[in-house]
N, C-alpha and C. Protein backbone atom coordinates (compact mmCIF):
# COMPACT_ATOMS: atom_id res chain seq x y z
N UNK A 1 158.31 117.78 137.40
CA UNK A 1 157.33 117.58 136.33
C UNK A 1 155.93 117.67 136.93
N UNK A 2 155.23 118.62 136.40
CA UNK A 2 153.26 118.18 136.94
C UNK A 2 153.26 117.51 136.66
N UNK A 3 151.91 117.19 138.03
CA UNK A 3 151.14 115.64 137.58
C UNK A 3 149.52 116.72 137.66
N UNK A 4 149.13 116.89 136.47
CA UNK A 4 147.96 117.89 135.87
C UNK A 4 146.58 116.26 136.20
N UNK A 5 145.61 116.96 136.31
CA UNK A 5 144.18 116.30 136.70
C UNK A 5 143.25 116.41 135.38
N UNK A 6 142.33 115.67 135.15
CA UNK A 6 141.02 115.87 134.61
C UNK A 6 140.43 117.72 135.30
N UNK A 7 140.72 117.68 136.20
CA UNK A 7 140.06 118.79 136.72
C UNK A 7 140.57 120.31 135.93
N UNK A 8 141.69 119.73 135.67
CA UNK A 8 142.89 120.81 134.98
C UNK A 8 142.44 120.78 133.75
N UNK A 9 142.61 119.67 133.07
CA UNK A 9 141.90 119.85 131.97
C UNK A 9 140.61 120.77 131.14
N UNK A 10 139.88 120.52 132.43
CA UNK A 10 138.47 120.75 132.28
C UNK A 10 138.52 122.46 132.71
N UNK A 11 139.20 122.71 133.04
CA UNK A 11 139.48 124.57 133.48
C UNK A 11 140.17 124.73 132.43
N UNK A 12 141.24 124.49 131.67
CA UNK A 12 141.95 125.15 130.60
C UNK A 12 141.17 124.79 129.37
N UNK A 13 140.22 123.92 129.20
CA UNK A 13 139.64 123.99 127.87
C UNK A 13 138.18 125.01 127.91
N UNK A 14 137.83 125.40 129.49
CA UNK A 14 137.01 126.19 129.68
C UNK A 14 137.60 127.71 129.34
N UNK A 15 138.87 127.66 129.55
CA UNK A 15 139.70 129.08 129.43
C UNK A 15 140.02 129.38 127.45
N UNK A 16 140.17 127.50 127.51
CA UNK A 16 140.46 128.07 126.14
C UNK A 16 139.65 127.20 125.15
N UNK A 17 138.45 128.17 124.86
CA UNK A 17 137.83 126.56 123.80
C UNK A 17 138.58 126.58 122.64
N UNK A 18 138.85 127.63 122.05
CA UNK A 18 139.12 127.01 120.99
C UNK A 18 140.41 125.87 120.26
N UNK A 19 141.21 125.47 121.85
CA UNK A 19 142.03 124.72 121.44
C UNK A 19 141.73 123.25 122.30
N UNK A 20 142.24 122.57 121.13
CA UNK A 20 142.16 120.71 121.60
C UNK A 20 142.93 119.99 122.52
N UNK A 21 143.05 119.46 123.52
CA UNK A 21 143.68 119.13 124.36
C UNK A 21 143.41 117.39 125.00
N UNK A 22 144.69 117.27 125.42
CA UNK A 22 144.86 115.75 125.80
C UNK A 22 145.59 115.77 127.22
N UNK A 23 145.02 115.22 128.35
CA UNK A 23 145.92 114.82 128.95
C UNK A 23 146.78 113.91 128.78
N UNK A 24 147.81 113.82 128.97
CA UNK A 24 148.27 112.60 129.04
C UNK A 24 149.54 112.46 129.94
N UNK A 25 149.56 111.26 131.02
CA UNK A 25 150.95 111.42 132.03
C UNK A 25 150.52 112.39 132.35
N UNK A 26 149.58 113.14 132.89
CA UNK A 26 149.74 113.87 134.04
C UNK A 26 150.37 115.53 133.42
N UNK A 27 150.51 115.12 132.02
CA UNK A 27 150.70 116.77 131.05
C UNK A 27 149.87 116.97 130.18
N UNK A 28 149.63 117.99 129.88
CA UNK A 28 148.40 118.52 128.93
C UNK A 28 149.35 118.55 127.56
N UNK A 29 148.47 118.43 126.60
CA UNK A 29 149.33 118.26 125.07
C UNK A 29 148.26 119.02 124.46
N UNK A 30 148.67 120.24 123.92
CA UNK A 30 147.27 121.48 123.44
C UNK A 30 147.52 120.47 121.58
N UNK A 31 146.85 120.61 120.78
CA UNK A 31 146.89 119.46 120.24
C UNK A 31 146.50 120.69 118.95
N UNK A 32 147.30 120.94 117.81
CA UNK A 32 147.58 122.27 116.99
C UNK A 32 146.30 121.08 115.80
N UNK A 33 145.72 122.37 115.31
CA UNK A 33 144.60 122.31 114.13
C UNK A 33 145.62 121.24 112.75
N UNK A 34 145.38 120.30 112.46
CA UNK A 34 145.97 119.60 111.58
C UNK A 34 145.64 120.18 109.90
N UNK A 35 146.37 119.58 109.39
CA UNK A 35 145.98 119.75 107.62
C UNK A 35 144.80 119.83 106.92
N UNK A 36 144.79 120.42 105.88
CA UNK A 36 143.28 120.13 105.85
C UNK A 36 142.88 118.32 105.43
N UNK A 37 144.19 118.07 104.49
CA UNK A 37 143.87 116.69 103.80
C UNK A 37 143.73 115.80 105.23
N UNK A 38 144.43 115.33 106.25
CA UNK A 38 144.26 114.68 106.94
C UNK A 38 142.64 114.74 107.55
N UNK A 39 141.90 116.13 107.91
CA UNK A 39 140.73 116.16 108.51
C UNK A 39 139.79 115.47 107.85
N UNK A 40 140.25 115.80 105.90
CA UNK A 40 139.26 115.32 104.93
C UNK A 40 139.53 114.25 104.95
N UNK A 41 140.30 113.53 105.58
CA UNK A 41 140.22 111.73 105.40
C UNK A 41 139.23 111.24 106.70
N UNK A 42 139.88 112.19 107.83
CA UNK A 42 139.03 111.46 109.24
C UNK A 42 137.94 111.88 109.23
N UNK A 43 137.15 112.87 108.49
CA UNK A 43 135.84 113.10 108.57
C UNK A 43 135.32 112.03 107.26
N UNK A 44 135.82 111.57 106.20
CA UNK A 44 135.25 110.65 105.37
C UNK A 44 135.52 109.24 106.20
N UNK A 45 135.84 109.03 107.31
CA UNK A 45 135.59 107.66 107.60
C UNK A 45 134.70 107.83 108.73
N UNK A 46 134.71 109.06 109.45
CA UNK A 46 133.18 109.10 110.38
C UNK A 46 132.46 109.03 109.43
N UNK A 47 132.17 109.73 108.15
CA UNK A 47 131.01 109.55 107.67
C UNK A 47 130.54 108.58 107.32
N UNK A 48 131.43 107.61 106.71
CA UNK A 48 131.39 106.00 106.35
C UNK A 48 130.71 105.07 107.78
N UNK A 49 131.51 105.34 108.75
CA UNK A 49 131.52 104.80 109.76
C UNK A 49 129.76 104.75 110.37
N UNK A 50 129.68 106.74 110.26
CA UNK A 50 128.14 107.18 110.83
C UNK A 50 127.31 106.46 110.24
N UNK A 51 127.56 106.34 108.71
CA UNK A 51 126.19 105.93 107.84
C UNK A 51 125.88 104.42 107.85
N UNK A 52 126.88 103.68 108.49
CA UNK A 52 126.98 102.00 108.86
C UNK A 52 125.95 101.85 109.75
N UNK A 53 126.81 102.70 111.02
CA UNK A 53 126.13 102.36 112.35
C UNK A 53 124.77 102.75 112.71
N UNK A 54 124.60 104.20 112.43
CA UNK A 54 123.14 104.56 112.95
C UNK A 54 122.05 104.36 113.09
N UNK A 55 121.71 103.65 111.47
CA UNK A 55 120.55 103.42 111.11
C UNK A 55 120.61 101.77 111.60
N UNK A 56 121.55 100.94 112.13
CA UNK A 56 121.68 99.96 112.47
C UNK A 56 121.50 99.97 114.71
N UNK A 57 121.44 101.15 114.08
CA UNK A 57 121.80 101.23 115.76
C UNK A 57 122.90 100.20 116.99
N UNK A 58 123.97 100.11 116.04
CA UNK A 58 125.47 99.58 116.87
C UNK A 58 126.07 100.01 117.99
N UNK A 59 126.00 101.47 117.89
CA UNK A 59 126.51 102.30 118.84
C UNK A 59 126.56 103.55 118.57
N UNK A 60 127.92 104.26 118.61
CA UNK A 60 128.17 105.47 118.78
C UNK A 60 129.43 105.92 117.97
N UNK A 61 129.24 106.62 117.01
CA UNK A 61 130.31 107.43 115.87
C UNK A 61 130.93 108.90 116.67
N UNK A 62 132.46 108.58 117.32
CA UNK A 62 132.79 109.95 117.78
C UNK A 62 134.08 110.37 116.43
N UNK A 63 134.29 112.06 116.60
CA UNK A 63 134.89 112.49 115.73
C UNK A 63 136.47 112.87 116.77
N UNK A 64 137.12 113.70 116.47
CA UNK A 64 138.18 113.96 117.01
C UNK A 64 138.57 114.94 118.35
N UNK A 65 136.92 115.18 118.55
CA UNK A 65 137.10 116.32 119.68
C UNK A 65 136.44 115.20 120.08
N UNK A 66 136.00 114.29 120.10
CA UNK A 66 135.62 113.11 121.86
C UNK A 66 136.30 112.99 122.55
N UNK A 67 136.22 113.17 124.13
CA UNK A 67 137.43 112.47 124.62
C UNK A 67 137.10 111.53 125.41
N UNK A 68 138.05 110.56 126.03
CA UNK A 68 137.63 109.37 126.20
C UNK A 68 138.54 109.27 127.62
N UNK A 69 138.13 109.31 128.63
CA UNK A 69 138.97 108.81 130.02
C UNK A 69 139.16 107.62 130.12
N UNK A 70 140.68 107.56 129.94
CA UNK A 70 141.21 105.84 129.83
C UNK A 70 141.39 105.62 131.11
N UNK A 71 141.42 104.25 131.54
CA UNK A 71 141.08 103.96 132.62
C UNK A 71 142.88 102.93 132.88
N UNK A 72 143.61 104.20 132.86
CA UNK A 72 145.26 104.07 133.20
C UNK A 72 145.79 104.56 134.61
N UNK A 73 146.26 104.57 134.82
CA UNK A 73 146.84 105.00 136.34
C UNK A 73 147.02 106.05 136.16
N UNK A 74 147.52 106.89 135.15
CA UNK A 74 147.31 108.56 135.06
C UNK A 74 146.44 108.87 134.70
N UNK A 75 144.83 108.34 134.34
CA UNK A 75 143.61 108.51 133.85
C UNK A 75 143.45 109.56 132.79
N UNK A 76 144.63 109.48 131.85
CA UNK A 76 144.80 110.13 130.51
C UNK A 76 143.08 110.69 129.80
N UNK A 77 143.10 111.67 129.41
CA UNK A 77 141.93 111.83 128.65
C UNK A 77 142.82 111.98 126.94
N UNK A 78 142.31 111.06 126.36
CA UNK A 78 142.53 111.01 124.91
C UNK A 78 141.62 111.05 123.90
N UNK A 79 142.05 111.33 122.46
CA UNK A 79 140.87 111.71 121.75
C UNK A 79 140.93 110.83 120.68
N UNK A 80 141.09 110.03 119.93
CA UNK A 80 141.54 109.25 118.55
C UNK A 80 140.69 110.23 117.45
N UNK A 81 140.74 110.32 116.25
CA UNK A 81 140.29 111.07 114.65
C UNK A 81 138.89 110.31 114.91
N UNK A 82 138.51 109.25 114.68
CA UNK A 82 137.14 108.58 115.03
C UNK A 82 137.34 107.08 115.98
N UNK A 83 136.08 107.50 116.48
CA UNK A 83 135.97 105.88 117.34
C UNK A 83 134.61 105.26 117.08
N UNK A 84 134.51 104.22 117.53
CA UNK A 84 133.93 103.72 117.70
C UNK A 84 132.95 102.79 118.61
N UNK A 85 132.00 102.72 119.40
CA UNK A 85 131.72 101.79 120.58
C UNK A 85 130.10 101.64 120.81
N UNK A 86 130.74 100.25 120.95
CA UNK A 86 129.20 99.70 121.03
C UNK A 86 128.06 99.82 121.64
N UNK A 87 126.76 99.70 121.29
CA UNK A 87 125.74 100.29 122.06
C UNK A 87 125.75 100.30 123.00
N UNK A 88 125.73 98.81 123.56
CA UNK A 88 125.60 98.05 124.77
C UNK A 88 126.65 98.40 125.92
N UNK A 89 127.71 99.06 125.36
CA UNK A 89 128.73 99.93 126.22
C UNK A 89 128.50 101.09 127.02
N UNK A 90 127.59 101.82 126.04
CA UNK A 90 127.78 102.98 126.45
C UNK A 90 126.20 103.61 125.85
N UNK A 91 125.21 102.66 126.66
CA UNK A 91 123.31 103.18 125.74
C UNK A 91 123.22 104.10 126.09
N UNK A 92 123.54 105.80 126.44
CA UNK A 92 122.84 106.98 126.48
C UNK A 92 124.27 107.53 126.38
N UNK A 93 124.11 108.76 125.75
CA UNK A 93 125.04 109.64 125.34
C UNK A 93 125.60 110.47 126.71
N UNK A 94 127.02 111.46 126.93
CA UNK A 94 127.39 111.48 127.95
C UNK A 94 127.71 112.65 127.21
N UNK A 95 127.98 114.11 128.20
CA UNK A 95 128.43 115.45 128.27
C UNK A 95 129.51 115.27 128.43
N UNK A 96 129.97 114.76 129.23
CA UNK A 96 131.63 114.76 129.81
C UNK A 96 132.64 113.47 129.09
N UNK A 97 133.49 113.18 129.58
CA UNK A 97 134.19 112.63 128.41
C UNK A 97 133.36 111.08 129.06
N UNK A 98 133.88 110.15 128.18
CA UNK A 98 133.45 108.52 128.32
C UNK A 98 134.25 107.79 128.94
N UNK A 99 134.10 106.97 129.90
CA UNK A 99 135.08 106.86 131.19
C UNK A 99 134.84 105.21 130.20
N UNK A 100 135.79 105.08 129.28
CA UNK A 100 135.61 103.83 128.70
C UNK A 100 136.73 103.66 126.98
N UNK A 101 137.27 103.07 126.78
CA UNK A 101 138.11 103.07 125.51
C UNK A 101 136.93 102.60 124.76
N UNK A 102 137.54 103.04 123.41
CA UNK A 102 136.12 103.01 122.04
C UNK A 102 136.69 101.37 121.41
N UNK A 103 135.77 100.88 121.09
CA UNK A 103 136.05 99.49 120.52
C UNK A 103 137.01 99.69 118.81
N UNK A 104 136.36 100.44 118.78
CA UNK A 104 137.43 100.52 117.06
C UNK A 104 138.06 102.24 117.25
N UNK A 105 139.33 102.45 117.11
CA UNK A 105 139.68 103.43 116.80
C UNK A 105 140.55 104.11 115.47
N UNK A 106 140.59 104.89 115.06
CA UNK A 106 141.14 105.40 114.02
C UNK A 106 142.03 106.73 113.75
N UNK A 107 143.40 106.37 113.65
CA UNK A 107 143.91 107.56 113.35
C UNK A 107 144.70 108.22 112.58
N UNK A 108 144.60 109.34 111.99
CA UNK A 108 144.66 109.34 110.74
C UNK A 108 146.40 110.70 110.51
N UNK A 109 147.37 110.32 110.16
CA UNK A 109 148.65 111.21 110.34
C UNK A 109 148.45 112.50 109.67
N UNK A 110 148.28 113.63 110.23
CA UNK A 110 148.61 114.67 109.36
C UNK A 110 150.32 114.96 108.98
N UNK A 111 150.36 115.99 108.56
CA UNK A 111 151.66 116.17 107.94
C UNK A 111 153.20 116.44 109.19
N UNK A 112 152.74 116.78 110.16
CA UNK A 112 153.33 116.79 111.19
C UNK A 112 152.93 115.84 112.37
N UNK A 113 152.44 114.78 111.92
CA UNK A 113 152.30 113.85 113.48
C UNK A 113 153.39 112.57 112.68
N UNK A 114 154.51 112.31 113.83
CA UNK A 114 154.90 111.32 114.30
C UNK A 114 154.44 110.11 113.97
N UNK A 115 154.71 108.79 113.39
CA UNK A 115 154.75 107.56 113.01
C UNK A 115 154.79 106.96 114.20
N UNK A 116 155.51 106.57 115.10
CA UNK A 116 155.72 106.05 116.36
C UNK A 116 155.08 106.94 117.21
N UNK A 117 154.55 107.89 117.39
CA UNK A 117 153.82 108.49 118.83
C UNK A 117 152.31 107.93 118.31
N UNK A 118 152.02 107.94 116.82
CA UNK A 118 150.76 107.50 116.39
C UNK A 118 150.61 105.89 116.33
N UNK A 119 151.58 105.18 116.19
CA UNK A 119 151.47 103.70 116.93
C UNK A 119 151.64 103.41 117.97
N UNK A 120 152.43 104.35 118.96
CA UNK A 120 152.45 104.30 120.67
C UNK A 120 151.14 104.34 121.11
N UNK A 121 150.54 105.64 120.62
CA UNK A 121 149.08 106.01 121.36
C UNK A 121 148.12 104.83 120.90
N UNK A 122 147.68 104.04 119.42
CA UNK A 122 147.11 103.13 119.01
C UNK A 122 147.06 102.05 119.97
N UNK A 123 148.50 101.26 120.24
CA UNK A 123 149.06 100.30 121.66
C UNK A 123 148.11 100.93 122.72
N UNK A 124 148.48 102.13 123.16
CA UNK A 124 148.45 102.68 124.67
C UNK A 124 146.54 101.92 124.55
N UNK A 125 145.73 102.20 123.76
CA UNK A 125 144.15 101.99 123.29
C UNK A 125 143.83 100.29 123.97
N UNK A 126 144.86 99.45 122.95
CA UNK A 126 144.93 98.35 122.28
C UNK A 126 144.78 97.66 123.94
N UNK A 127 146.04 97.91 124.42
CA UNK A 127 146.12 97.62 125.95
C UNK A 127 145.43 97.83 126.62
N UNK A 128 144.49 98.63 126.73
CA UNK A 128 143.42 99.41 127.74
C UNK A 128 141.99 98.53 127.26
N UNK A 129 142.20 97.60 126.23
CA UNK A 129 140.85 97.27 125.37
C UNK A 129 140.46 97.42 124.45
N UNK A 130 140.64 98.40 123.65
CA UNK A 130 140.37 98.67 122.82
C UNK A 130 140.11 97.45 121.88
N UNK A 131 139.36 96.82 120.68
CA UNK A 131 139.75 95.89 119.96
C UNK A 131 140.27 95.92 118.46
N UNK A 132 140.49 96.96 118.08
CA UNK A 132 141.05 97.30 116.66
C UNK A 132 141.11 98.37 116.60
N UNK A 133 142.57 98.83 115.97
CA UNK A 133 143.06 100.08 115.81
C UNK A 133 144.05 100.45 114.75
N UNK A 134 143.31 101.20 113.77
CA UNK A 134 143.59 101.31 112.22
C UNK A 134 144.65 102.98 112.19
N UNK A 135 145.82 102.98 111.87
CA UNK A 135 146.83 103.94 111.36
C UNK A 135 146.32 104.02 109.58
N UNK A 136 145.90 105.35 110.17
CA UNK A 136 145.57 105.91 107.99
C UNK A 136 146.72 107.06 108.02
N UNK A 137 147.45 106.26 106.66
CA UNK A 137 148.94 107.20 106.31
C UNK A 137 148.11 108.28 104.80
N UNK A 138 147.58 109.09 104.41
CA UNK A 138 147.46 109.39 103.27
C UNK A 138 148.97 110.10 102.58
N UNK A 139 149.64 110.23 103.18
CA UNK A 139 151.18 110.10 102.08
C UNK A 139 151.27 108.97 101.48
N UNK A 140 150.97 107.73 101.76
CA UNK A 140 151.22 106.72 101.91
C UNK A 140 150.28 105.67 100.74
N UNK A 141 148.98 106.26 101.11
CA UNK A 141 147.69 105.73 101.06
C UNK A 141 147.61 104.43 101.37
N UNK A 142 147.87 104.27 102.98
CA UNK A 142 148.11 102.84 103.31
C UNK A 142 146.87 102.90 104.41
N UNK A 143 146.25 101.86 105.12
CA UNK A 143 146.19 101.63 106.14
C UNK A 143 147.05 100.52 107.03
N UNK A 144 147.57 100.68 108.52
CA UNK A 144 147.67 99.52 109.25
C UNK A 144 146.53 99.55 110.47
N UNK A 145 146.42 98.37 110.53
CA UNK A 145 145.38 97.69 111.01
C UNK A 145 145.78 96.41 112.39
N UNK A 146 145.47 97.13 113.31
CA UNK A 146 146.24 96.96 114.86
C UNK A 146 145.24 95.75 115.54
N UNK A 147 145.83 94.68 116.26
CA UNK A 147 144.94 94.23 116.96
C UNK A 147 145.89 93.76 118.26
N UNK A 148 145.21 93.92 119.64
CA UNK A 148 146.17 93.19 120.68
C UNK A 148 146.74 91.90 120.22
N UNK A 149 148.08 91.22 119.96
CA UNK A 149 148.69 90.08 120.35
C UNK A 149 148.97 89.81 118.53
N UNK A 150 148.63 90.78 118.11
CA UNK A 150 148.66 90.36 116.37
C UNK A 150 148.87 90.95 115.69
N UNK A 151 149.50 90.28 114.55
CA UNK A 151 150.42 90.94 113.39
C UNK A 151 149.45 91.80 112.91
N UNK A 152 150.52 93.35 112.65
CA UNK A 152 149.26 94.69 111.78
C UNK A 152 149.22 93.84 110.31
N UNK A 153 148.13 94.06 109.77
CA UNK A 153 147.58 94.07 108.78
C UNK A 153 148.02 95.40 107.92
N UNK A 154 148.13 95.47 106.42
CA UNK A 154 148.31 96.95 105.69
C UNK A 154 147.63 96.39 104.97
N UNK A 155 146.68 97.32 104.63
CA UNK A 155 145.93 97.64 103.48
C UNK A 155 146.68 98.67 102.51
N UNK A 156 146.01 98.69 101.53
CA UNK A 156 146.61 99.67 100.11
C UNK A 156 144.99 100.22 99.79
N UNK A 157 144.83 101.23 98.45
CA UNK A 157 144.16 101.27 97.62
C UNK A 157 144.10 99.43 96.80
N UNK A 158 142.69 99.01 96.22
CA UNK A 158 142.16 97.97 95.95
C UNK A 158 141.80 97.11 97.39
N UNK A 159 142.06 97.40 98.50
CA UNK A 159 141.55 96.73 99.65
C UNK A 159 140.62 97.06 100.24
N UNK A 160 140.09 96.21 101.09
CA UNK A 160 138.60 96.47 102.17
C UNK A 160 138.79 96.54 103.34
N UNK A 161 138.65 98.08 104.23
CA UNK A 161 138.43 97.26 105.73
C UNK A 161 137.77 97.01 106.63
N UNK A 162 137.74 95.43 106.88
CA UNK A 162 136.12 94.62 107.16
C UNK A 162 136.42 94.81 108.95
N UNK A 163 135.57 95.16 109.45
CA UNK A 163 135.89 94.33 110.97
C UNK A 163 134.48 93.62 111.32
N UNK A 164 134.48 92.60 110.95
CA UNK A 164 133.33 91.95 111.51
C UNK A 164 132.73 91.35 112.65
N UNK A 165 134.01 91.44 113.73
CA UNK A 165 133.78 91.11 114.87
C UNK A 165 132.79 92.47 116.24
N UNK A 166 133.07 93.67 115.23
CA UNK A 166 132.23 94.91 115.47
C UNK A 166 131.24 95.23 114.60
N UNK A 167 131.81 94.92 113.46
CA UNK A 167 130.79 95.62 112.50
C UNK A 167 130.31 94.99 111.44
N UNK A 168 129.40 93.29 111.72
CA UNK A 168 129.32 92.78 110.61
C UNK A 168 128.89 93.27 109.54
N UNK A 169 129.20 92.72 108.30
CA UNK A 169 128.53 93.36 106.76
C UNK A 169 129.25 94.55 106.58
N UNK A 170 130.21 95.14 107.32
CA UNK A 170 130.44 97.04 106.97
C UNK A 170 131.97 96.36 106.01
N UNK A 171 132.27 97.22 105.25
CA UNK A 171 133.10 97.44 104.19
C UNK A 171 133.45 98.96 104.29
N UNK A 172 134.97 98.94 104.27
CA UNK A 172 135.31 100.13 103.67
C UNK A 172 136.24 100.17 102.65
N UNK A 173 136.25 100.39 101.17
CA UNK A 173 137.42 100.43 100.49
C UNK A 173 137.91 101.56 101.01
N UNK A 174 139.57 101.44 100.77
CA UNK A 174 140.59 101.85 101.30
C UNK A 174 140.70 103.10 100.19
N UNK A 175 140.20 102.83 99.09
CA UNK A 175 140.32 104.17 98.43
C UNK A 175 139.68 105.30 98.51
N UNK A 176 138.07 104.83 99.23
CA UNK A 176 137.07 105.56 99.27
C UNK A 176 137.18 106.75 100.21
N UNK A 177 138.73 106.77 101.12
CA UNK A 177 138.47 107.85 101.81
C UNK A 177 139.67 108.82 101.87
N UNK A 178 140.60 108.68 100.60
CA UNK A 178 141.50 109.75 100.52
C UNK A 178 140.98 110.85 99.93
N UNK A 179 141.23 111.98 99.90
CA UNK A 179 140.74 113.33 99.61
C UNK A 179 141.07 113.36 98.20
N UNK A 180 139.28 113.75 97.94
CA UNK A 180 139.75 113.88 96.24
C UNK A 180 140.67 114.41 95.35
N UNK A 181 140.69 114.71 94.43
CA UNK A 181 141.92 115.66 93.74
C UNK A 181 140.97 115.99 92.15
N UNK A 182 140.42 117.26 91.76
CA UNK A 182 140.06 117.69 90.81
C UNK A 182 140.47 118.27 89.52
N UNK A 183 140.02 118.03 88.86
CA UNK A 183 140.27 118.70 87.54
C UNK A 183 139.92 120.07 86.91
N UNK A 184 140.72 120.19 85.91
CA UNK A 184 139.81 121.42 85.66
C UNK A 184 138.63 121.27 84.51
N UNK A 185 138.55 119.81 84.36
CA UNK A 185 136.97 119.67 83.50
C UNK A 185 135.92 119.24 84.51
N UNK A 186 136.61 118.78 85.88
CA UNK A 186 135.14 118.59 86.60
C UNK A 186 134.52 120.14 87.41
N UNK A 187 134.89 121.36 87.19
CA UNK A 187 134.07 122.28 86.69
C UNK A 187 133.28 122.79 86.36
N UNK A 188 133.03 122.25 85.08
CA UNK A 188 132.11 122.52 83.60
C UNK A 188 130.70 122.31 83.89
């Protein structure tokens, strides 16, 4: 079995931009263009997320191409749908990936990702530091809501999700970020 490097990484995404990639264990995982509905959920909670933080200046809103060098014994580079991390973590922006796990992460299932590889990787976060880590099902329209040593939380549609220990005052209804669905009178 390879044991593949950051260095490897960093040559095959130079060879190949246009595809997404993860180390992980020491194997590269080329990481296939998802659904569209799933993107339209993880880009409506960066946007939620962006429009919280910025003007508050908290930290830093990454999208799904961030990657983040976990600080594991195979020094995995991983990417979560959005993260999150605090100013004070990480005060100037970085070219290369962030040698640091994001304080809130988020990830969101497209139609072909795995239930258990998407709560494995959430853990793999959780363990490394991370402090909250939210599974968005839109089959489902559920969220779970991850914390080290503690029972997940599920949200539904009619729920909020608050994290106030990162993000006082922020709210997100749970409905506000499934992908719309139109009519044919909104049109007109």
């Amino acid at each position: 079995m390879p044991s593949l490097t950051v260095k490897d990484l960093e040559k095959l995404q130079a060879e190949h931009p246009d595809y997404q990639m993860e180390l992980v264990g020491g194997e590269i995982i080329v990481m296939s263009p998802s659904g569209l509905e799933s993107d339209e959920v993880a880009a409506a909670i960066v946007a939620q997320l962006s429009n919280w933080v910025r003007p508050r200046k908290l930290g830093r809103v990454t999208a799904s191409s961030g990657g983040f060098r976990l600080p594991n014994a195979d020094g995995d580079v991983r990417a979560p749908d959005a993260s999150f991390i605090l100013a004070q973590r990480l005060p100037r922006p970085t070219a290369d990936y962030a040698e640091l796990v994001p304080d809130l992460i988020f990830e969101v299932r497209s139609k072909t990702d795995s239930l258990a590889k998407l709560r494995q990787k959430i853990q793999v976060f959780l363990e490394l530091g991370t402090q909250v880590g939210v599974l968005v099902d839109p089959r489902t329209r559920t969220m779970e809501v991850y914390c080290l040593n503690k029972d997940k939380v599920i949200l539904r549609d009619g729920d909020l999700l608050e994290v106030p220990e990162l993000l006082p005052g922020w709210q997100l209804p749970v409905v506000d970020v499934w992908a719309p669905e139109f009519d044919e009178e909104d049109f007109v």
